[in-house]
Protein backbone atom coordinates (compact mmCIF):
# COMPACT_ATOMS: atom_id res chain seq x y z
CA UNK A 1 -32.84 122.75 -83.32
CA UNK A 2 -31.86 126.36 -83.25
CA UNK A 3 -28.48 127.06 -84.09
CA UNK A 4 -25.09 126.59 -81.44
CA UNK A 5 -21.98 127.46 -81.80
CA UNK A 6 -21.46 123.45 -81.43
CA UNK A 7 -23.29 122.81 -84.22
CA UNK A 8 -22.35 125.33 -86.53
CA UNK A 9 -18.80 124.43 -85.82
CA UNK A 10 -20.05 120.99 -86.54
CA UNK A 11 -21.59 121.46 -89.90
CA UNK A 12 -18.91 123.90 -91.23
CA UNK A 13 -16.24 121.62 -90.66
CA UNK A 14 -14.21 121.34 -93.98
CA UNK A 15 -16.70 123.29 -95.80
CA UNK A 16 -15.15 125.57 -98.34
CA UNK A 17 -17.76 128.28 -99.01
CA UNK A 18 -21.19 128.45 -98.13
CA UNK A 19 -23.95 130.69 -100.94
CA UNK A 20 -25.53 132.24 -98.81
CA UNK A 21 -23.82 131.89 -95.29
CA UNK A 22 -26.81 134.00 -93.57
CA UNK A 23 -29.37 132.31 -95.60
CA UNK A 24 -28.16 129.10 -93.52
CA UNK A 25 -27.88 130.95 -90.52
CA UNK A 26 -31.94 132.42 -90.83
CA UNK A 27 -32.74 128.87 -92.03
CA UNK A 28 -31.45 126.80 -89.31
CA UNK A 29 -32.43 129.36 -86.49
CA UNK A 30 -36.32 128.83 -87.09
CA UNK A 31 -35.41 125.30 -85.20
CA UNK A 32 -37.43 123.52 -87.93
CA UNK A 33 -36.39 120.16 -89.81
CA UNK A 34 -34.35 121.79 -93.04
CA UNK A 35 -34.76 119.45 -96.53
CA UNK A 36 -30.81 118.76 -97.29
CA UNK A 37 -30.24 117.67 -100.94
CA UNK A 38 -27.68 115.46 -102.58
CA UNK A 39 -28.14 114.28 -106.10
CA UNK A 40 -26.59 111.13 -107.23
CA UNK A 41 -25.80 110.00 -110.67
CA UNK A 42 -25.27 106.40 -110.23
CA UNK A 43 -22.67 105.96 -112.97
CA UNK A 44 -20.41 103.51 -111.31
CA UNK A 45 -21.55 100.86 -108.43
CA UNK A 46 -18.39 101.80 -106.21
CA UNK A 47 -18.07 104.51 -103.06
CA UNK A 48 -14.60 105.44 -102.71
CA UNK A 49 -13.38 108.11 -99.55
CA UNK A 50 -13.52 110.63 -101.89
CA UNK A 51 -17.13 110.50 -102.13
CA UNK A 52 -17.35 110.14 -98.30
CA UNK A 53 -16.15 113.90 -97.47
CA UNK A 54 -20.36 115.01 -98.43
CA UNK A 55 -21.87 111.72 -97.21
CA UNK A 56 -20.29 112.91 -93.70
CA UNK A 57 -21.88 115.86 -93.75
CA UNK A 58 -25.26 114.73 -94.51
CA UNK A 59 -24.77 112.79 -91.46
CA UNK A 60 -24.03 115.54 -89.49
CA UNK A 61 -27.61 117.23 -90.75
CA UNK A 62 -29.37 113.88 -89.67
CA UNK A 63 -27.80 114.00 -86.19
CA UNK A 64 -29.04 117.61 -85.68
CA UNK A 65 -32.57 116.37 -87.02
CA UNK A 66 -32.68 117.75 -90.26
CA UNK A 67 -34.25 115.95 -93.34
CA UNK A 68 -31.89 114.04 -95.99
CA UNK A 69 -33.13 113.38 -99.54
CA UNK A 70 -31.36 111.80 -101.79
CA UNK A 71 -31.66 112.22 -105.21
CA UNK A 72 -30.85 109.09 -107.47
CA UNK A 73 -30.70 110.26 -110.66
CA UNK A 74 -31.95 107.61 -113.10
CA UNK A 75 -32.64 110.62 -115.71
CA UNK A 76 -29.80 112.64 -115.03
CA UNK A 77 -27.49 110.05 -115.36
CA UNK A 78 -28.06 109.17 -118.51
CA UNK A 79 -27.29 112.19 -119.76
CA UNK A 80 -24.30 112.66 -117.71
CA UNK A 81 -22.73 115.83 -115.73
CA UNK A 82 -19.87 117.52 -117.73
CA UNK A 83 -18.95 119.23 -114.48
CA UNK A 84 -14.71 118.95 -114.75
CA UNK A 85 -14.91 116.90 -117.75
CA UNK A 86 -12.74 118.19 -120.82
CA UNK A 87 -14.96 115.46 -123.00
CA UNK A 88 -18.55 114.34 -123.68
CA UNK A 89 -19.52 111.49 -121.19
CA UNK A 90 -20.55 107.95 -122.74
CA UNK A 91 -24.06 107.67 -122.46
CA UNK A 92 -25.43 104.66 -120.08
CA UNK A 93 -28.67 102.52 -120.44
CA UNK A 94 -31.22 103.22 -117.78
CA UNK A 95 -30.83 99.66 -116.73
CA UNK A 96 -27.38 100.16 -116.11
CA UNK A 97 -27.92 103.17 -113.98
CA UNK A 98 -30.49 101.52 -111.98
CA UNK A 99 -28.01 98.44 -111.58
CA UNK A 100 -26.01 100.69 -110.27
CA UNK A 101 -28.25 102.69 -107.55
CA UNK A 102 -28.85 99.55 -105.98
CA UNK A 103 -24.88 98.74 -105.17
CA UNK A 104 -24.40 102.16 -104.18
CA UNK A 105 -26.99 102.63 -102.16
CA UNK A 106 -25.87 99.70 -99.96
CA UNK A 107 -23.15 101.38 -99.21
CA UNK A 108 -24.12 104.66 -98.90
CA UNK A 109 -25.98 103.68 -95.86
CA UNK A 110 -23.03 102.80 -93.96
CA UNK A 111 -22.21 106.27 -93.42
CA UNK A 112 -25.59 107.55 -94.03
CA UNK A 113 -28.93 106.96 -91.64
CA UNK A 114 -31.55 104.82 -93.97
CA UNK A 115 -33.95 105.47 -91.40
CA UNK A 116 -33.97 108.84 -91.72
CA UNK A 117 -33.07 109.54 -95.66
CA UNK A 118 -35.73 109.77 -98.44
CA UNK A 119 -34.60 108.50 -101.67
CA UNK A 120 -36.01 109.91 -104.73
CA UNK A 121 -35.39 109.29 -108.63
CA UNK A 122 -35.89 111.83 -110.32
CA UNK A 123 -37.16 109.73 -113.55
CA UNK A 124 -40.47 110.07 -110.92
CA UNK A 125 -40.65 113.84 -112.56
CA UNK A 126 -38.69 113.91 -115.40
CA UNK A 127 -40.17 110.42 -117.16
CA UNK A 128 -43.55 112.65 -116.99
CA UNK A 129 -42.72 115.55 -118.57
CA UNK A 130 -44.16 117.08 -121.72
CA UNK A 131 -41.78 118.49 -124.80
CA UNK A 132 -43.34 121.66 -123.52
CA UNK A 133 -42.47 121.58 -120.54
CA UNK A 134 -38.88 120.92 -121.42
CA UNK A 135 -38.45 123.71 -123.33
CA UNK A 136 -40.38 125.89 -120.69
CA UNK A 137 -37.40 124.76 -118.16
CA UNK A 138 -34.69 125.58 -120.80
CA UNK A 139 -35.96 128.81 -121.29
CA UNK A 140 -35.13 129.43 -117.68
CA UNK A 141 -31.10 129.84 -118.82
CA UNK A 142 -29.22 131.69 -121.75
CA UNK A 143 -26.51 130.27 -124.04
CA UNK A 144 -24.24 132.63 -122.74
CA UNK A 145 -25.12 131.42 -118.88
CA UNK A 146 -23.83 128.06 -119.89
CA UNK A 147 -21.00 129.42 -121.47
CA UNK A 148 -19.57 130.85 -118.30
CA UNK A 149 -18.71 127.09 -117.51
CA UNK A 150 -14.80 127.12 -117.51
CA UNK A 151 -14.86 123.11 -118.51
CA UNK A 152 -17.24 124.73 -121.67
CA UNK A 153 -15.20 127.57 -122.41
CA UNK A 154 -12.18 125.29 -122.70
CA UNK A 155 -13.60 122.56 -124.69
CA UNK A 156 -15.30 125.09 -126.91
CA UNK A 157 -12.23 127.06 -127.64
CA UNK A 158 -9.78 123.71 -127.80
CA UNK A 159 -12.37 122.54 -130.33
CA UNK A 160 -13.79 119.66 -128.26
CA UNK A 161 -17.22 118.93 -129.45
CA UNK A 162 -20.19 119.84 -126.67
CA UNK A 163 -23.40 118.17 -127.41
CA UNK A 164 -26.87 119.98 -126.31
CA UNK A 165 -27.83 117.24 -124.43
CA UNK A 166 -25.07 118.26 -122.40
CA UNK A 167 -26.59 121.95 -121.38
CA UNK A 168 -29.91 119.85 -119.88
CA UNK A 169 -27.58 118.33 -117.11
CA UNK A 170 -27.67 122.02 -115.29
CA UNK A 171 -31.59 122.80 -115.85
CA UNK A 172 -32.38 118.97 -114.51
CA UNK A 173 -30.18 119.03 -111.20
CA UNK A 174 -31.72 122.55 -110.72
CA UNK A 175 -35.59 121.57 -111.23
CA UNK A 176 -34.63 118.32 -109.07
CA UNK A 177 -34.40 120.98 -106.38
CA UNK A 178 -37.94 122.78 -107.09
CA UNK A 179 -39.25 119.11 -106.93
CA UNK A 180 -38.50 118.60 -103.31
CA UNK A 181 -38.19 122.00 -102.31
CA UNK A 182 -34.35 121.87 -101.12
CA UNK A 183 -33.53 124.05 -98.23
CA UNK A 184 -29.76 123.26 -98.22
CA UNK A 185 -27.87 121.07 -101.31
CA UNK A 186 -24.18 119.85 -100.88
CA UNK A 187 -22.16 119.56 -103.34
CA UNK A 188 -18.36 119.16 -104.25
CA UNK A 189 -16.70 122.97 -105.54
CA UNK A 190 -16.99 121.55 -108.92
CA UNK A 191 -20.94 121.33 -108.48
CA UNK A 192 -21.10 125.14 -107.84
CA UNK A 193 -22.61 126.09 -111.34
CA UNK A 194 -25.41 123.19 -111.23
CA UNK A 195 -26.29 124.35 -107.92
CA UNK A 196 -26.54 128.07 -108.30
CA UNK A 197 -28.91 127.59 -111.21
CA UNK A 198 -31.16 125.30 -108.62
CA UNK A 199 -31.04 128.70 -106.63
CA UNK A 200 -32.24 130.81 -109.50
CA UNK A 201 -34.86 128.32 -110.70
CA UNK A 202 -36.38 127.98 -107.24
CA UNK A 203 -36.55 131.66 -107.01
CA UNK A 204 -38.17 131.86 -110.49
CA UNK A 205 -40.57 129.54 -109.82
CA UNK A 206 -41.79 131.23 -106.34
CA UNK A 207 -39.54 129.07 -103.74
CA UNK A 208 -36.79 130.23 -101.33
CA UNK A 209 -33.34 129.21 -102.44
CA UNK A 210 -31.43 126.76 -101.64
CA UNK A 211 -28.44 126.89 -100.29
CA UNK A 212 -24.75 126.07 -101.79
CA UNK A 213 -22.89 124.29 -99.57
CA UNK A 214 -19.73 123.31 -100.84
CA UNK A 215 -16.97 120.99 -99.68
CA UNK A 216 -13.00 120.33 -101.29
CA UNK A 217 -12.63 117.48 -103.60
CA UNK A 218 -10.52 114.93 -101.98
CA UNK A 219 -7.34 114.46 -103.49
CA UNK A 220 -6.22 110.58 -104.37
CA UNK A 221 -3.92 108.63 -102.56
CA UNK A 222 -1.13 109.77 -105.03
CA UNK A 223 -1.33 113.37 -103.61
CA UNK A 224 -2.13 115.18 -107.49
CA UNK A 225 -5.32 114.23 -108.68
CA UNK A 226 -8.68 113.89 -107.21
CA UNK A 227 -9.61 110.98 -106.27
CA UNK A 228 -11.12 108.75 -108.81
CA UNK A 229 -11.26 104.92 -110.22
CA UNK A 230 -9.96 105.84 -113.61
CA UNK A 231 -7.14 107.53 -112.20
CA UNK A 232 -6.07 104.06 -109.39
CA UNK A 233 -5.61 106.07 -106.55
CA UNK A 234 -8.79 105.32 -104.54
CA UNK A 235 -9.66 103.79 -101.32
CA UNK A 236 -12.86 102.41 -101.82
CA UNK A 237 -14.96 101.70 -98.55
CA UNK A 238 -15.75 98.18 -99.57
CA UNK A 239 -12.06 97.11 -99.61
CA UNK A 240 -10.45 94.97 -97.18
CA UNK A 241 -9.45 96.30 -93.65
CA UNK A 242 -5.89 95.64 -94.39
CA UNK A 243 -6.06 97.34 -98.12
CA UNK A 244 -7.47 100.19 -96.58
CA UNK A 245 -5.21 100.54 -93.76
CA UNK A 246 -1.91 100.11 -96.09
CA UNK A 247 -3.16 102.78 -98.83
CA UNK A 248 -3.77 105.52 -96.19
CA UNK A 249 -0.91 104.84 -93.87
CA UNK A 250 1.19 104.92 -97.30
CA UNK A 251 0.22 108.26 -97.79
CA UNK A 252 1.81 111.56 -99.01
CA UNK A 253 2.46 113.26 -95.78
CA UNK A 254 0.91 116.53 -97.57
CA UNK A 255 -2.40 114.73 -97.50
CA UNK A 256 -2.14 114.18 -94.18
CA UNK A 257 -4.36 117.15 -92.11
CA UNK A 258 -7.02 117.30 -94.91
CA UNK A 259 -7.58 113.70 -94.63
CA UNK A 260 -8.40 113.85 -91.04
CA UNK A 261 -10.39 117.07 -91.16
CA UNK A 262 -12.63 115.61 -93.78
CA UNK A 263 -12.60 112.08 -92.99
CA UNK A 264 -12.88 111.95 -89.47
CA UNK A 265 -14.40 113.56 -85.97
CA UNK A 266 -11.34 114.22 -84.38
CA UNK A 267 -10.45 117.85 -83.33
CA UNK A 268 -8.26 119.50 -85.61
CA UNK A 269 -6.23 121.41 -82.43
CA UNK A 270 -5.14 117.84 -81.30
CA UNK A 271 -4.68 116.74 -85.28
CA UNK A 272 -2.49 119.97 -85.38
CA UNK A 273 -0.55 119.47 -82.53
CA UNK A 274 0.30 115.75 -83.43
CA UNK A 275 1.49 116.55 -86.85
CA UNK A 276 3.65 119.20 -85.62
CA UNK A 277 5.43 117.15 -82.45
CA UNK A 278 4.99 113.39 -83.83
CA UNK A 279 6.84 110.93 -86.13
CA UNK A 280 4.65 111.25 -89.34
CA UNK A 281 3.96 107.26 -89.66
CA UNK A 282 2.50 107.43 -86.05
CA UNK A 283 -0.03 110.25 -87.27
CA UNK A 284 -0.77 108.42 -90.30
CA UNK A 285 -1.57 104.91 -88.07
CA UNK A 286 -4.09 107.07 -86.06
CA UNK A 287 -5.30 108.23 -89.09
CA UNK A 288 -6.02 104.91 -90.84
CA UNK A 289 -7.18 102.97 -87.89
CA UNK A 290 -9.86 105.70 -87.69
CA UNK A 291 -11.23 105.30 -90.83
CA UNK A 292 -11.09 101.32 -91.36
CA UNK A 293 -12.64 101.86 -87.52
CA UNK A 294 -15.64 103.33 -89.24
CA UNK A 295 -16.12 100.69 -91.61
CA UNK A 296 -14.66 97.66 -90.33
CA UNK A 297 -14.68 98.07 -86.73
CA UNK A 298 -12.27 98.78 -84.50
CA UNK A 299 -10.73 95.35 -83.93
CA UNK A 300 -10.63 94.78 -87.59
CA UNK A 301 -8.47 98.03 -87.76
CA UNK A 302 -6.36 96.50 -85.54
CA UNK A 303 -5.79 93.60 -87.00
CA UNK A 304 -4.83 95.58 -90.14
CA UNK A 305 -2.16 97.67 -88.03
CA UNK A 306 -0.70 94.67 -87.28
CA UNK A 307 -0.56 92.87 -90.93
CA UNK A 308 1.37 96.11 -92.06
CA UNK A 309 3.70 95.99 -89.57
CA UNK A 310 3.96 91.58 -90.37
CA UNK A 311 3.91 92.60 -94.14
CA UNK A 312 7.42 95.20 -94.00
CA UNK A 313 9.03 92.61 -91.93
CA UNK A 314 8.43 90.42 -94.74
CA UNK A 315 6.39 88.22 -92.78
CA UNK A 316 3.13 88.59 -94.53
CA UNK A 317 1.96 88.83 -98.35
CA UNK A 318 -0.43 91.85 -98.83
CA UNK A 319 -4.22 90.38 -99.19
CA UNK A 320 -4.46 92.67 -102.38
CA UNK A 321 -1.55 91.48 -104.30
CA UNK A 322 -1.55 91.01 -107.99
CA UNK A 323 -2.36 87.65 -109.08
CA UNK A 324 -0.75 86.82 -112.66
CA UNK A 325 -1.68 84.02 -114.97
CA UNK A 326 1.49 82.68 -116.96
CA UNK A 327 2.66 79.93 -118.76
CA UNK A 328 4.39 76.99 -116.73
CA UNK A 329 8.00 76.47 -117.37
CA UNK A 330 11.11 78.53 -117.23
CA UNK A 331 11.20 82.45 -117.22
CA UNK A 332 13.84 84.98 -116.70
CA UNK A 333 13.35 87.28 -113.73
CA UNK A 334 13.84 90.58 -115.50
CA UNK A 335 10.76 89.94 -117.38
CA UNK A 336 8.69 88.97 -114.99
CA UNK A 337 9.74 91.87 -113.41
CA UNK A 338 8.23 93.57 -116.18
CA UNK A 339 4.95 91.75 -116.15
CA UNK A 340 4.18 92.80 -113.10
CA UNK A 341 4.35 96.21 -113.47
CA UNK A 342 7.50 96.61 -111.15
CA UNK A 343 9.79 97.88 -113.68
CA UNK A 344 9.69 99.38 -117.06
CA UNK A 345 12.30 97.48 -118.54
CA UNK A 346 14.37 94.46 -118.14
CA UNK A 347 17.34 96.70 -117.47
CA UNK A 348 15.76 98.28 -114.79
CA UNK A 349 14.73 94.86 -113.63
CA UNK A 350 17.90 93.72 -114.08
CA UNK A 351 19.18 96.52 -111.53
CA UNK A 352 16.99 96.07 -108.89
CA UNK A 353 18.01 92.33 -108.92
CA UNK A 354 21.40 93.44 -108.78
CA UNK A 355 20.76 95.86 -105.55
CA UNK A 356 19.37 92.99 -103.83
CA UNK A 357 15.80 93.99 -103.95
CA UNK A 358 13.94 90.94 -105.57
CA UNK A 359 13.09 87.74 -104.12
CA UNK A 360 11.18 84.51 -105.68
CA UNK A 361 9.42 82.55 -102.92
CA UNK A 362 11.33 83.80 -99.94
CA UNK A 363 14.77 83.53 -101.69
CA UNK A 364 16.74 86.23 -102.76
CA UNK A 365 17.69 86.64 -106.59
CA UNK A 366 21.28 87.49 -106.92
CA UNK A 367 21.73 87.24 -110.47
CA UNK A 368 20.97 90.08 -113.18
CA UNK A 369 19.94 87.71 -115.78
CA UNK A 370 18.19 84.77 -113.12
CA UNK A 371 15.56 82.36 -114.44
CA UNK A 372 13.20 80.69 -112.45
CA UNK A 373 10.42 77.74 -113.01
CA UNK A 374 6.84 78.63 -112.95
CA UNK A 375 5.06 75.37 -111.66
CA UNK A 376 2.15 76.65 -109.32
CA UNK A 377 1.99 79.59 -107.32
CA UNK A 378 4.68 81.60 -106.72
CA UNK A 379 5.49 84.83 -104.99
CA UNK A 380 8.00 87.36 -106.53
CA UNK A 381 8.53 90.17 -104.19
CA UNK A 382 10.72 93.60 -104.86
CA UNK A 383 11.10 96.56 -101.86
CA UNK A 384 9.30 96.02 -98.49
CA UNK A 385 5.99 96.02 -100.51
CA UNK A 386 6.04 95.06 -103.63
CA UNK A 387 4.41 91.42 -104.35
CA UNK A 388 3.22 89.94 -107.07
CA UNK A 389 1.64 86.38 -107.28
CA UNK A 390 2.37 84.42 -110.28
CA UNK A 391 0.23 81.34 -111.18
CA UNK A 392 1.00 78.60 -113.43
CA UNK A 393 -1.88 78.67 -116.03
């Protein structure tokens, strides 16, 4: 288990800084099983890619025979991490995180090894503790520590209210660490502060450090923000093979290289080389029939390749098309237009009717101001990919 060049390539794939690089080095070259942390606060029961890029790598540990513990974190959670957060998180019930855990674990394992991953809640320590000992931990940090938080600073000085429950989150992620004496914990870059104070509480309390690795935070599919639910521009891993496949071949072609160095195996020389000498839609097919591959299978990525290609021919409706409940009975296109999110306005609707975009049921709208009868199910459609079911109700 001592360390290759193979291997180190391996594990620093798409990492962006390592604290301390020779600390990992020394660690993995006594060719002993390392203890390689991730903390989850189960405060949603959906995995989307974005969340992928560090359950990867903890894969890659487990195939070089290192330890993974996972940290579910009942307590934490219910505080909530203000890591990147410009407001105070709601609070959730400890039923609700444990809810939670349960769907999320399911699907962590589908990139992770269950055999060889010890979960942990950390309500196992934390649920024990004395008001003593609380204090005793907080005593470990200084105002003025917590301060040097940028999302603090900024909420402090734009007069955003920061509870004190809120300087806990730090202390606890750190002391989940001592508890399971971390060798390695991975984290997104916006994790860096919670896990540099697990480094200096280790060290206070007698233990090696831990080290930082961190890895980029996967922007969405709309090429600006990081990926996120509350934001819509996720791929979640549960989705359909053909709702997957669509959302990353539809991507920005910016996104493109970052996607498949930290969502895939494949060699970044031959990712380089096709980006530079290939049409971009036939690097972004490769692309998303690797990663539905990994979670669907490979013939189910197939199949998915081929209901895109059906679905711009205007063969095929898209399996995750909006289904709209309306009133039977006569309605004017523009609006329904509207309704489904396609345009902003009915004059904008009324344009794209009028540039022979829109069709109801197969049959092209040619007038501005068309009405058409809602009786059952119908199928407005607007662009190559635009549809929109609407439902008598």
């Amino acid at each position: 288990m001592a360390l290759d060049p193979t291997a180190w390539k391996t594990l620093t794939r798409g990492v962006t800084e390592i604290i301390n690089e020779h600390e990992l080095v020394a660690k993995l070259d006594r060719g002993k099983p390392l203890n390689i942390k991730l903390g989850v606060d189960p405060t949603a029961p959906d995995i989307h890619l974005g969340f992928t890029v560090v359950m990867r790598k903890l894969r890659q540990f487990q195939d070089l025979g290192h330890r993974v513990i996972l940290i579910v974190g009942d307590y934490t959670a219910t505080v909530g991490d203000p890591s990147g957060r410009n407001k105070t998180r709601p609070i959730l019930s400890h039923a609700e995180v444990l809810r939670n855990a349960e769907t999320y674990k399911k699907q962590f394992f589908k990139i992770v090894d269950e055999t060889k991953t010890h979960v942990v809640y950390n309500g196992e320590w934390f649920s024990k503790m004395s008001f003593t000992e609380v204090t005793g931990l907080l005593s470990q940090i200084t105002v003025a520590q917590m301060l040097e938080r940028e999302d603090f600073q900024n909420r402090y000085r734009g007069g955003q209210p920061i509870s004190l429950h809120e300087f806990l989150y730090p202390m606890m992620q750190a002391y989940d660490s001592v508890m399971i004496d971390a060798d390695v914990e991975l984290g997104g870059m916006d994790q860096k502060f919670n896990v540099l104070r697990g480094r200096e509480l280790q060290r206070a309390m007698g233990k090696e450090p831990q080290v930082g690795m961190f890895l980029p935070i996967l922007l969405g599919t709309d090429g600006r923000e990081k990926m996120s639910k509350s934001l819509g521009n996720t791929v979640g891993i549960d989705e359909s093979p053909q709702s997957m496949y669509h959302k990353l071949y539809a991507l920005p072609d910016a996104l493109i290289e970052s996607y498949f160095e930290l969502l895939t195996d494949i060699p970044m020389d031959r990712v380089r080389n096709r980006i530079a000498n290939q049409n971009p839609n036939a690097v972004k097919d490769e692309l998303a029939r690797n990663i539905v591959a990994q979670y669907h299978g490979a013939e189910a990525a197939e199949r998915a390749a081929q209901e895109e290609r059906r679905i711009h021919s205007g063969e095929a409706i898209p399996d995750n098309a909006p289904r709209i409940i309306i009133g039977a009975g006569e309605h004017w296109v523009p609006a329904l237009l509207v309704d489904a999110g396609i345009s902003i306005s009915n004059g904008e609707g009324r344009r794209l009717i009028e540039h022979g975009g829109v069709t109801f049921d197969g049959v092209k709208i040619l007038e501005g101001k068309a009405k058409v009868q809602i009786t059952g199910e119908h199928v407005l459609r607007s662009g190559k990919r635009n549809y929109v079911r609407f439902v008598a109700g």
